[in-house]
C-alpha atoms as a PDB file:
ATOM      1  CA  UNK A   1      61.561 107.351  86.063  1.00  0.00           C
ATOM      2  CA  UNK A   2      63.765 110.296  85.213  1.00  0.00           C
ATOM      3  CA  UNK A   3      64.376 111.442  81.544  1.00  0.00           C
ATOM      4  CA  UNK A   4      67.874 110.275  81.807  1.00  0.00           C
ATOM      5  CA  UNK A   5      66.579 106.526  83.204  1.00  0.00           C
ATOM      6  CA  UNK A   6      64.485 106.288  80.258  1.00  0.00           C
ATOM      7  CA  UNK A   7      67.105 107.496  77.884  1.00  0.00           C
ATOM      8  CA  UNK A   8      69.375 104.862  79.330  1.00  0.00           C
ATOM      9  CA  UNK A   9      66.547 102.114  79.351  1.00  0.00           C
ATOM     10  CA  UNK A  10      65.709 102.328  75.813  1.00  0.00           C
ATOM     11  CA  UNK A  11      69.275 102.596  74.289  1.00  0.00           C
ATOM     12  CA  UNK A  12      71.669 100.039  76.259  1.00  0.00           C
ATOM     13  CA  UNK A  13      70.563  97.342  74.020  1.00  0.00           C
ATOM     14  CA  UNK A  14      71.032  99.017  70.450  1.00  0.00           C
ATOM     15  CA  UNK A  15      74.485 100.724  72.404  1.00  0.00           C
ATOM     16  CA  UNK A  16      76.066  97.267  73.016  1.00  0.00           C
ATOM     17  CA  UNK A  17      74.970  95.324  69.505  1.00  0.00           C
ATOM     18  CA  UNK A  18      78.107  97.369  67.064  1.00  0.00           C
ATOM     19  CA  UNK A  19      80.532  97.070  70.415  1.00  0.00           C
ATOM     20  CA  UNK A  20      82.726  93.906  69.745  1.00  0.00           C
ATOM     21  CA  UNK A  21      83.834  91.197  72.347  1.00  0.00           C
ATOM     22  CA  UNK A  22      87.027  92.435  71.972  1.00  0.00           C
ATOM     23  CA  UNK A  23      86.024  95.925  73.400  1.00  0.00           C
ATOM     24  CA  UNK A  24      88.087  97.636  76.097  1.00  0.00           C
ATOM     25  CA  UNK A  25      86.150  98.049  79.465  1.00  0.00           C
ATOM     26  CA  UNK A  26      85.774 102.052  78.440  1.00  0.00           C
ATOM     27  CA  UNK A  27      85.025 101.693  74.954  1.00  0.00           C
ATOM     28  CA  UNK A  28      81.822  99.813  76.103  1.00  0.00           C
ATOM     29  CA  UNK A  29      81.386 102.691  78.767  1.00  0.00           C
ATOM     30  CA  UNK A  30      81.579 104.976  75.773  1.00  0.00           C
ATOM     31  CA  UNK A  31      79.043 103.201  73.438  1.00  0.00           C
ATOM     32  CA  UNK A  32      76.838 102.968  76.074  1.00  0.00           C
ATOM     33  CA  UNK A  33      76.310 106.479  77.189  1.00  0.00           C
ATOM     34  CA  UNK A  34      76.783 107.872  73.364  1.00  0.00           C
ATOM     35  CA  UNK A  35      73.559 105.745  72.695  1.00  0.00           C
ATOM     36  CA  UNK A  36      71.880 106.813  75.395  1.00  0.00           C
ATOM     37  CA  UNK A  37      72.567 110.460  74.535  1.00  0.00           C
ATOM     38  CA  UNK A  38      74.376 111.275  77.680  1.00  0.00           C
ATOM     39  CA  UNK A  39      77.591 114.000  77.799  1.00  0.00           C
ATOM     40  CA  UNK A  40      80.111 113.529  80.200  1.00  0.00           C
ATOM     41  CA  UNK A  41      78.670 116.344  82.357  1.00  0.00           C
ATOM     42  CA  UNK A  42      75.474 114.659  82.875  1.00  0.00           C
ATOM     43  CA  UNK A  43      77.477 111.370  84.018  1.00  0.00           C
ATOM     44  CA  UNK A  44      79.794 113.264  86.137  1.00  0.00           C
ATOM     45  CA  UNK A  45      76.947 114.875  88.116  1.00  0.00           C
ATOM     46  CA  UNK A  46      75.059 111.253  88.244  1.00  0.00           C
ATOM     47  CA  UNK A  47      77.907 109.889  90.061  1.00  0.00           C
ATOM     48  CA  UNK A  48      80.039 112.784  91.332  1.00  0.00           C
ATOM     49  CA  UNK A  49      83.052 112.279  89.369  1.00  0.00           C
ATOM     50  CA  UNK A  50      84.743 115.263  87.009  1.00  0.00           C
ATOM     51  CA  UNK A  51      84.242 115.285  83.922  1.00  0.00           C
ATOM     52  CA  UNK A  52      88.321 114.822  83.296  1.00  0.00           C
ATOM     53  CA  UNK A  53      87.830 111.357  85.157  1.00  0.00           C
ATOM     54  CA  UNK A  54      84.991 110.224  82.998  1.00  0.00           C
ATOM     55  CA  UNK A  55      87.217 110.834  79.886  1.00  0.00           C
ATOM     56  CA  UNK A  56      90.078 108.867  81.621  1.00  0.00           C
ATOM     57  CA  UNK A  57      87.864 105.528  82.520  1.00  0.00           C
ATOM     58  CA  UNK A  58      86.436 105.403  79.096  1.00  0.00           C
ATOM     59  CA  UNK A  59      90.051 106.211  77.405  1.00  0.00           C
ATOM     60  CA  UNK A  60      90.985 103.277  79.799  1.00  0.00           C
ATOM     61  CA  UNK A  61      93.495 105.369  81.625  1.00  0.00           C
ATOM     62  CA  UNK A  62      93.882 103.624  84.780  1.00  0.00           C
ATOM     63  CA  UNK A  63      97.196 105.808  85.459  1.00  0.00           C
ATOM     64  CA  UNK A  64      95.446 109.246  85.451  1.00  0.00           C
ATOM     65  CA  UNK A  65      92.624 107.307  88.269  1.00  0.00           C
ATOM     66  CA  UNK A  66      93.429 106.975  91.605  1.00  0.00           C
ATOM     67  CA  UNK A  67      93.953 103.650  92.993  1.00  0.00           C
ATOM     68  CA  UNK A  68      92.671 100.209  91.619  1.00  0.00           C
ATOM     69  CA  UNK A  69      89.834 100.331  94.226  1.00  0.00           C
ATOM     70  CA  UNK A  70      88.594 103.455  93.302  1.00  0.00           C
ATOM     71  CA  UNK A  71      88.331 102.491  89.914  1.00  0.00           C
ATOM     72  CA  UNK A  72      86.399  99.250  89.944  1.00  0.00           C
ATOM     73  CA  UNK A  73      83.824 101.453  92.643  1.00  0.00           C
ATOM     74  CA  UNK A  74      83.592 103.901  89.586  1.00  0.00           C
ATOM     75  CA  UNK A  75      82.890 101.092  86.758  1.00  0.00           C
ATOM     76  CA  UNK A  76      80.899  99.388  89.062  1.00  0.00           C
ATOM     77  CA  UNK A  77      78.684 102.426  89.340  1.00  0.00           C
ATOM     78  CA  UNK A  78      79.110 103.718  85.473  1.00  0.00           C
ATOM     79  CA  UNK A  79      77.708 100.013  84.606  1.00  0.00           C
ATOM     80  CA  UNK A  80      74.069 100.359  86.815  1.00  0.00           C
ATOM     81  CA  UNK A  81      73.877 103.885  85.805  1.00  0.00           C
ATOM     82  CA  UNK A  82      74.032 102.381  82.271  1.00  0.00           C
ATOM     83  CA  UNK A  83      72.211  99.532  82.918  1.00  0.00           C
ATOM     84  CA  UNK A  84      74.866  96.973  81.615  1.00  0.00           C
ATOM     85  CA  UNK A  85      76.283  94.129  83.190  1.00  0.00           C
ATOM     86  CA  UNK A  86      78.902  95.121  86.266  1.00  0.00           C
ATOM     87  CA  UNK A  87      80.158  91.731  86.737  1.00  0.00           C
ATOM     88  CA  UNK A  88      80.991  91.133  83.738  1.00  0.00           C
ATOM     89  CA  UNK A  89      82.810  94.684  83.137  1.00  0.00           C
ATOM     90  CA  UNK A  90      84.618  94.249  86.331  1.00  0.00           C
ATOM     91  CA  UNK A  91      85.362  90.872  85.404  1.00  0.00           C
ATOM     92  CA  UNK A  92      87.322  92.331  82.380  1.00  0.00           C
ATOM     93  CA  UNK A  93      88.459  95.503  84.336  1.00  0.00           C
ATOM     94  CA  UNK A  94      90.585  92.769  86.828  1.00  0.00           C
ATOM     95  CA  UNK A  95      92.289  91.489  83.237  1.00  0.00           C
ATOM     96  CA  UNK A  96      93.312  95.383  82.240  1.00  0.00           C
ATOM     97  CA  UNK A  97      94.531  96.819  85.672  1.00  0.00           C
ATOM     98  CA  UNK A  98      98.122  96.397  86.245  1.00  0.00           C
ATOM     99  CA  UNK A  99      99.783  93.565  88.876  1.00  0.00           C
ATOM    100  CA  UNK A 100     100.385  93.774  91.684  1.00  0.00           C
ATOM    101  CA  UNK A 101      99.676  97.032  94.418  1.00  0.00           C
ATOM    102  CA  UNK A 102      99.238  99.986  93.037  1.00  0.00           C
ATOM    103  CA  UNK A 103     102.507 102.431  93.539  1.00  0.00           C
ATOM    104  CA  UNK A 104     101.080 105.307  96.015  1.00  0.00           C
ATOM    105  CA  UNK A 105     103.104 108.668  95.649  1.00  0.00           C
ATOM    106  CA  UNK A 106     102.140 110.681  98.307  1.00  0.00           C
ATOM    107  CA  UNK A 107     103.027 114.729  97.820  1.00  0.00           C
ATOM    108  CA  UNK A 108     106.850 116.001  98.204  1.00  0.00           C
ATOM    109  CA  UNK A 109     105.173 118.058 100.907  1.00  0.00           C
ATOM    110  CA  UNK A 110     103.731 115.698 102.623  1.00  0.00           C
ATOM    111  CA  UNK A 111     105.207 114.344 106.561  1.00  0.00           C
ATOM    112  CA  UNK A 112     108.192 115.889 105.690  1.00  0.00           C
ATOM    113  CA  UNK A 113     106.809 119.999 105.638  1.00  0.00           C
ATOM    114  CA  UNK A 114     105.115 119.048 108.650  1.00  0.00           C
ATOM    115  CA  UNK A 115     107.482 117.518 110.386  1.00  0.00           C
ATOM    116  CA  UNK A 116     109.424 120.337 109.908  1.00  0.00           C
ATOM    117  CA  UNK A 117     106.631 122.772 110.444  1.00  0.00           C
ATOM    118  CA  UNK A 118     106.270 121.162 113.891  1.00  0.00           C
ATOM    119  CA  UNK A 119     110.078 121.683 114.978  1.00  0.00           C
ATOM    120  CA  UNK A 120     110.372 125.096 114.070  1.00  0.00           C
ATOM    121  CA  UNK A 121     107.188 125.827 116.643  1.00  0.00           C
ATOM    122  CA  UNK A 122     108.657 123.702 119.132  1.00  0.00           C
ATOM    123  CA  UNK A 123     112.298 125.566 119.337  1.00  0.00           C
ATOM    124  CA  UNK A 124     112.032 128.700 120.848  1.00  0.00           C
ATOM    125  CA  UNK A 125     109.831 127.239 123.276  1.00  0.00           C
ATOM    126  CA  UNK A 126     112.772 124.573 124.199  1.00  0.00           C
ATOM    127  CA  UNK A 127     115.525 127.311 123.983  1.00  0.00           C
ATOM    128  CA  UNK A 128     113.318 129.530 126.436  1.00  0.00           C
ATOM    129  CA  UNK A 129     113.019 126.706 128.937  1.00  0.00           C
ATOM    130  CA  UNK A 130     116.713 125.781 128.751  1.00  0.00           C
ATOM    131  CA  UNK A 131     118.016 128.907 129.038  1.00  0.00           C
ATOM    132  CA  UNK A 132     115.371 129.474 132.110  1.00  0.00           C
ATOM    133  CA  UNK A 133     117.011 126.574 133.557  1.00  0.00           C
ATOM    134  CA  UNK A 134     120.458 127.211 133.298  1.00  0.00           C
ATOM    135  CA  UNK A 135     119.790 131.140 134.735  1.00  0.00           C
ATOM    136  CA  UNK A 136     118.635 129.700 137.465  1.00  0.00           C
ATOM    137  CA  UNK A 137     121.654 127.082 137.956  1.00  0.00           C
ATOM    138  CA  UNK A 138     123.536 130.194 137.814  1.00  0.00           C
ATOM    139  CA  UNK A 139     121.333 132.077 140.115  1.00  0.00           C
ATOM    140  CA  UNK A 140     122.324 129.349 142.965  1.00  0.00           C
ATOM    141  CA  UNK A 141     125.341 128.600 142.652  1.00  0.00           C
ATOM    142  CA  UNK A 142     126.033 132.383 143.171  1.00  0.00           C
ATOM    143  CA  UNK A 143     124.511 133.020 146.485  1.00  0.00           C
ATOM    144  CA  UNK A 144     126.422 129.829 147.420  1.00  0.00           C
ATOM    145  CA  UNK A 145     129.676 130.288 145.793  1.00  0.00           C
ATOM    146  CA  UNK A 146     129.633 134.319 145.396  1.00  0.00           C
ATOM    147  CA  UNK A 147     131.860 136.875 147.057  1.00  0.00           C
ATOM    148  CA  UNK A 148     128.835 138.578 148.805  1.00  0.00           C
ATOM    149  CA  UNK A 149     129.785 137.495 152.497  1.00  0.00           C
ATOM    150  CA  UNK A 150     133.495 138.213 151.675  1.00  0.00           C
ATOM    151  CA  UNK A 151     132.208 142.227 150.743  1.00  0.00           C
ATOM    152  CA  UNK A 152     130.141 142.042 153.695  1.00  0.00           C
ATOM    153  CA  UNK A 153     132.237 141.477 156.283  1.00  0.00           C
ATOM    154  CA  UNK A 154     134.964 143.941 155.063  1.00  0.00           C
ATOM    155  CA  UNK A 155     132.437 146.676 155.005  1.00  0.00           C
ATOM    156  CA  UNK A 156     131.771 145.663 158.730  1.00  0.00           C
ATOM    157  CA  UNK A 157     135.142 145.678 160.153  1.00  0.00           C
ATOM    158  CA  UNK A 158     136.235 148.825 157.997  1.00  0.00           C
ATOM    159  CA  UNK A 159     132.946 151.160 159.317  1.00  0.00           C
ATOM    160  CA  UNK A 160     134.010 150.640 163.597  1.00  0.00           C
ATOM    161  CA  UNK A 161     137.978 151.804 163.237  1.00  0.00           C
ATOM    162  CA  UNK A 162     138.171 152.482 166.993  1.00  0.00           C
ATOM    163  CA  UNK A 163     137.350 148.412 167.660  1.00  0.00           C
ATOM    164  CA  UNK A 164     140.569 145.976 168.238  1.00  0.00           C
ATOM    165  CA  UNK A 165     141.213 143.601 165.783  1.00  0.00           C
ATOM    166  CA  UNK A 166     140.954 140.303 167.726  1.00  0.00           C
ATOM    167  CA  UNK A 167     137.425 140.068 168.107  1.00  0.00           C
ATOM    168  CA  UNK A 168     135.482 142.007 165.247  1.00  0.00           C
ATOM    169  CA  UNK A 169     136.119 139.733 162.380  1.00  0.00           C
ATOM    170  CA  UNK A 170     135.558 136.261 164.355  1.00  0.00           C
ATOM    171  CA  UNK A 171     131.941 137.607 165.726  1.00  0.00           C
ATOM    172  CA  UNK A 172     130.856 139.213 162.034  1.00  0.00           C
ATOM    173  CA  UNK A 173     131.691 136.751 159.855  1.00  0.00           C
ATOM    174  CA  UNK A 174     129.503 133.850 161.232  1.00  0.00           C
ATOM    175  CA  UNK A 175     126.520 136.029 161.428  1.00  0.00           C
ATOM    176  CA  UNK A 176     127.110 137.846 157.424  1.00  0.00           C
ATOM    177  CA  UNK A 177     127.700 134.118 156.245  1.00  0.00           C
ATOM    178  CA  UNK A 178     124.416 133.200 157.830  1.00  0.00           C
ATOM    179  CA  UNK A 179     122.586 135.600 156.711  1.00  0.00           C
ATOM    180  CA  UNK A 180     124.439 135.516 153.162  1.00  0.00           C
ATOM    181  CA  UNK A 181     123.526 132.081 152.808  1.00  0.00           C
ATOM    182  CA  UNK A 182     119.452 132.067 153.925  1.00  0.00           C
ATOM    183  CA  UNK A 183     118.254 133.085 150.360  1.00  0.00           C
ATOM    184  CA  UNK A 184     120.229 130.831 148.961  1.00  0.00           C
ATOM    185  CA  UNK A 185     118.384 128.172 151.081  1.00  0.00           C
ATOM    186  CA  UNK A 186     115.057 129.156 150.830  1.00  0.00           C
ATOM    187  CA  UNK A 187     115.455 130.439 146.835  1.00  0.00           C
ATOM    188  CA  UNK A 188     112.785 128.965 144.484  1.00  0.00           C
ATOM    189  CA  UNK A 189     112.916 127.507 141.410  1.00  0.00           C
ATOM    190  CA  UNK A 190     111.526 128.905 138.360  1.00  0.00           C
ATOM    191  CA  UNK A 191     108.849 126.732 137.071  1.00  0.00           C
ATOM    192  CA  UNK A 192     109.832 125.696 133.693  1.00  0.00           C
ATOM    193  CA  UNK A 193     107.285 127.273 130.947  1.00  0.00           C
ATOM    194  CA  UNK A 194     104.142 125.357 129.735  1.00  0.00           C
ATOM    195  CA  UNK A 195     104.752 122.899 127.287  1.00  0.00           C
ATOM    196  CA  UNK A 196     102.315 123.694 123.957  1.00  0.00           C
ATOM    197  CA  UNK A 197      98.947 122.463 124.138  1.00  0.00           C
ATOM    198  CA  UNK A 198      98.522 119.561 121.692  1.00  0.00           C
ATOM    199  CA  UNK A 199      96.357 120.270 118.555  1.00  0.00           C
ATOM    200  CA  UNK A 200      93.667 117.590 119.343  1.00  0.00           C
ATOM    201  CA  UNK A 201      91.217 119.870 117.876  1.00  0.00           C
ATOM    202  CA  UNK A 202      92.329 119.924 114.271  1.00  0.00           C
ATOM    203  CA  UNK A 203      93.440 116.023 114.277  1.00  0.00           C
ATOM    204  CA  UNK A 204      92.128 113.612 111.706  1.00  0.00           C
ATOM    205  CA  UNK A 205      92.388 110.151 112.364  1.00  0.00           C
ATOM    206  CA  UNK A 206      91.728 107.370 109.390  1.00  0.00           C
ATOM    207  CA  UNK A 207      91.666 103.330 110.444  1.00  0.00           C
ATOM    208  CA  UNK A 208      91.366 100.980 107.229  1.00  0.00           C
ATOM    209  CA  UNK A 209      89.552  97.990 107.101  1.00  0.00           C
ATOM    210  CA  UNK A 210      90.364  97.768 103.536  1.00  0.00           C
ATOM    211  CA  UNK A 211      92.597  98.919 101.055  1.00  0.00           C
ATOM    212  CA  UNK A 212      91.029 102.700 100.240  1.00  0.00           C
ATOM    213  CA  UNK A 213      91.916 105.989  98.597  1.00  0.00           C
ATOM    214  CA  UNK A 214      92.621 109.517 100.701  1.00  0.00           C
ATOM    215  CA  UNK A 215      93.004 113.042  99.993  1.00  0.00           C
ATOM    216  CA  UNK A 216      93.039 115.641 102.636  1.00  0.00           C
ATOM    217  CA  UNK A 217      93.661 119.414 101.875  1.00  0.00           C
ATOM    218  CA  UNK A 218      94.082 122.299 104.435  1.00  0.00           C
ATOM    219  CA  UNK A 219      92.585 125.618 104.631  1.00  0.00           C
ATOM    220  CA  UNK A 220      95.236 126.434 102.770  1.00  0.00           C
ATOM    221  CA  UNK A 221      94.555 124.854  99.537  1.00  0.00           C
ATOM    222  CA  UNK A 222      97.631 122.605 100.508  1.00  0.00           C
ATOM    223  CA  UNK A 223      97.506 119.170  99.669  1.00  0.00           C
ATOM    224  CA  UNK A 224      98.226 117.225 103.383  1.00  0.00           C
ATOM    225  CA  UNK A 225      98.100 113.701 101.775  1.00  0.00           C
ATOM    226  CA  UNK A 226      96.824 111.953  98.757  1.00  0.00           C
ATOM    227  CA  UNK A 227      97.601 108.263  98.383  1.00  0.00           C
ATOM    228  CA  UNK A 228      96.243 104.492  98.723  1.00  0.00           C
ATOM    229  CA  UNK A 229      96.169 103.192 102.432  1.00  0.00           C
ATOM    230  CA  UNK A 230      96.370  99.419 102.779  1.00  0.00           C
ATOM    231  CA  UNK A 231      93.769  97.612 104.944  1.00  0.00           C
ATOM    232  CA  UNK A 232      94.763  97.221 108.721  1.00  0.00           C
ATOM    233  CA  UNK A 233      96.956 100.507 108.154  1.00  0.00           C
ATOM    234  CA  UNK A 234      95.747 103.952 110.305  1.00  0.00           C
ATOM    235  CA  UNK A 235      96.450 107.790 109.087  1.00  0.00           C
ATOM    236  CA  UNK A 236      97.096 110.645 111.421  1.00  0.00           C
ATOM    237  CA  UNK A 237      97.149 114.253 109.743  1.00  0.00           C
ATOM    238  CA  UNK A 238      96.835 118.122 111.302  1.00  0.00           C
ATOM    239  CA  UNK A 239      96.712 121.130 109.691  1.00  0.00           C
ATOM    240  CA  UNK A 240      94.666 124.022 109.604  1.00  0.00           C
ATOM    241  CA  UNK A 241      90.970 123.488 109.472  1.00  0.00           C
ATOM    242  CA  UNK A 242      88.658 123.766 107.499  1.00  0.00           C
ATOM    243  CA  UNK A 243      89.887 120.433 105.977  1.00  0.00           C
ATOM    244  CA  UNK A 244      88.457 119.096 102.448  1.00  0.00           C
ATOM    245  CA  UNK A 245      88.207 115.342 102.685  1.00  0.00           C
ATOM    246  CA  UNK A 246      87.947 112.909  99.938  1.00  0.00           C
ATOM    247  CA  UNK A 247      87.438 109.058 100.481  1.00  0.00           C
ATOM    248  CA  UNK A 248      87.356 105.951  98.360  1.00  0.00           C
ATOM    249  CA  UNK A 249      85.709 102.686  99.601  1.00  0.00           C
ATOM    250  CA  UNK A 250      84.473 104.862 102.493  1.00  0.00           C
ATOM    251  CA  UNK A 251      82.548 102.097 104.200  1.00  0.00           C
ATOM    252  CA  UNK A 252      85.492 100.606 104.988  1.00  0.00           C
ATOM    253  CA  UNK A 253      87.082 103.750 106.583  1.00  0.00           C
ATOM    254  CA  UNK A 254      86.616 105.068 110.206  1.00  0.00           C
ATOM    255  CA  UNK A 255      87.368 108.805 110.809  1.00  0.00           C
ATOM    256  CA  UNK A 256      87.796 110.110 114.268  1.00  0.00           C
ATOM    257  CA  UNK A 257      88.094 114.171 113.984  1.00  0.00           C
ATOM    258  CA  UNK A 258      89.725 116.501 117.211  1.00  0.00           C
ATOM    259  CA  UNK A 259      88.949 112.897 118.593  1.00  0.00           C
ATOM    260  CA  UNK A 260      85.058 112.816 118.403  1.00  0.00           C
ATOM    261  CA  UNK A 261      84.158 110.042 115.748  1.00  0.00           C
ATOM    262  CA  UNK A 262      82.366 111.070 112.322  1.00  0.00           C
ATOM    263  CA  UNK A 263      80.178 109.665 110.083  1.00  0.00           C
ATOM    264  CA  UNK A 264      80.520 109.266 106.806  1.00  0.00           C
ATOM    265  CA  UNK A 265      77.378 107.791 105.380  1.00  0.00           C
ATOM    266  CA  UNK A 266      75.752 111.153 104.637  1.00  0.00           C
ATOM    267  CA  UNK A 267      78.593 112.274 102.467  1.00  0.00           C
ATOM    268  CA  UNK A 268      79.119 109.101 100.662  1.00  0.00           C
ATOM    269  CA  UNK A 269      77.928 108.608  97.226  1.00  0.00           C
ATOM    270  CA  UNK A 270      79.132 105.417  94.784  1.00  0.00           C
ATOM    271  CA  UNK A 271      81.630 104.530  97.844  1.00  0.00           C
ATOM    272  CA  UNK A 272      83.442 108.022  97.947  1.00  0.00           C
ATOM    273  CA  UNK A 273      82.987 109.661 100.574  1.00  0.00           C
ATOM    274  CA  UNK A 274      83.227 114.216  99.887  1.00  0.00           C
ATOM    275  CA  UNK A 275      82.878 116.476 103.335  1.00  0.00           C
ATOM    276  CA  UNK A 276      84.894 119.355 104.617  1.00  0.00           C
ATOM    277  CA  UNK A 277      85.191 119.634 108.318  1.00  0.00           C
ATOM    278  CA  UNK A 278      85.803 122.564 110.081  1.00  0.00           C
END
């Protein structure tokens, strides 16, 4: 047993006897971990939580927390470390969290910079290919339609002035036309350029079997999406890799990556799931 576990062991009891019934679900948090001598640091690195969102949970600000399901996961956890009673703290954590779903308020940035992103990559490629296209439209309908059998023929009449001029220009102009008119025929089409190769590689996929908690941010530092995901629902996200992750209720989360599956059981601690994939 570590010197924390024994700290814990031998001061629950005398923690919880001044805490009143009427105690808030953090205020017992508090008493508990004040008896037992514990800072918020040493919590924090117990269950891999900041120190900001052990201070929230025992303020009882649910707000500054994210998502109802993260939260009960945390007291949950808080309550063994503590050795108190988590059924009964969840219990009276279900009383204090608000109605009704929890309001999910993903970044300004989010689906909308990428979706933009994504066209502005994709447009010179589609002006390129039109304007391919319509050069070669052109391109035909000139050795069709163009005066170059017309110039032809003149030239050959105009170069023999000692021949009459009943048979020249019946005999030239079938021949000049003919010969005018084989490239035309036989002229290929440009092939039309190579459509971009679809980022499979740096593709996350989530599925939810339950209602969970995401945060994804790019190599940028750039926050792709942070929100609550209700269960049945799927995610898609790319960016640029290397990608911090961040899960809540991670055993009920599947994540495919560049569409190879991954598993999150090594990175999950207390239900949230922490990993950066490259």
């Amino acid at each position: 047993m570590s010197e924390m576990e024994q700290g814990i062991a031998g001061s629950t009891d005398e923690a919880l006897s001044p805490v009143t019934d009427t105690a808030t679900v953090g205020a017992r948090l508090r008493a508990a971990r004040e008896a037992a001598h514990l800072s918020h640091e040493d919590v924090a690195q117990a269950l891999k939580f900041s120190p900001r969102q052990i201070a929230a949970l025992e303020a009882d600000d649910y707000a500054a927390l994210p998502g109802a399901t993260i939260v009960r996961g945390f007291v949950r956890n808080y309550a063994r470390l503590l050795k108190l009673d988590a059924t009964a703290l969840l219990r009276q954590l279900e009383a204090a969290l608000p109605s009704g779903p929890a309001e999910v308020r993903p970044p300004d940035n989010m689906g909308v910079a990428s979706e933009s992103r994504g066209l502005r990559e994709s447009s010179p490629l589609l002006t390129l290919s039109l304007v391919l296209l319509l050069a070669a439209l052109l391109l035909a309908l000139w050795h069709f339609f163009g005066p170059t059998s017309q110039r032809t023929g003149t030239a050959s009449v105009e170069s023999t002035p000692g021949a009459t001029s009943s048979a020249m220009p019946v005999i030239q102009n079938p021949v000049v036309s003919s010969v005018a008119a084989a490239p035309a025929e036989n002229a290929v089409m440009p092939p039309p350029p190579p459509a971009p190769e679809a980022t499979m590689s740096t593709a996350l996929h989530f599925s939810f079997a339950d209602r969970s908690w995401v945060e994804v941010t790019d190599a940028n530092k750039r926050i792709l999406y942070s929100g609550e995901n209700l269960a049945g629902s799927q995610l898609d996200l790319s960016g640029q890799p290397p990608f911090d992750i961040v899960i809540g209720n991670a055993g009920k989360v599947s994540l495919s990556y560049g569409g190879k599956p991954v598993d999150l059981a090594p990175y999950t601690r207390a239900e949230v799931a922490r990993l950066t994939l490259e």
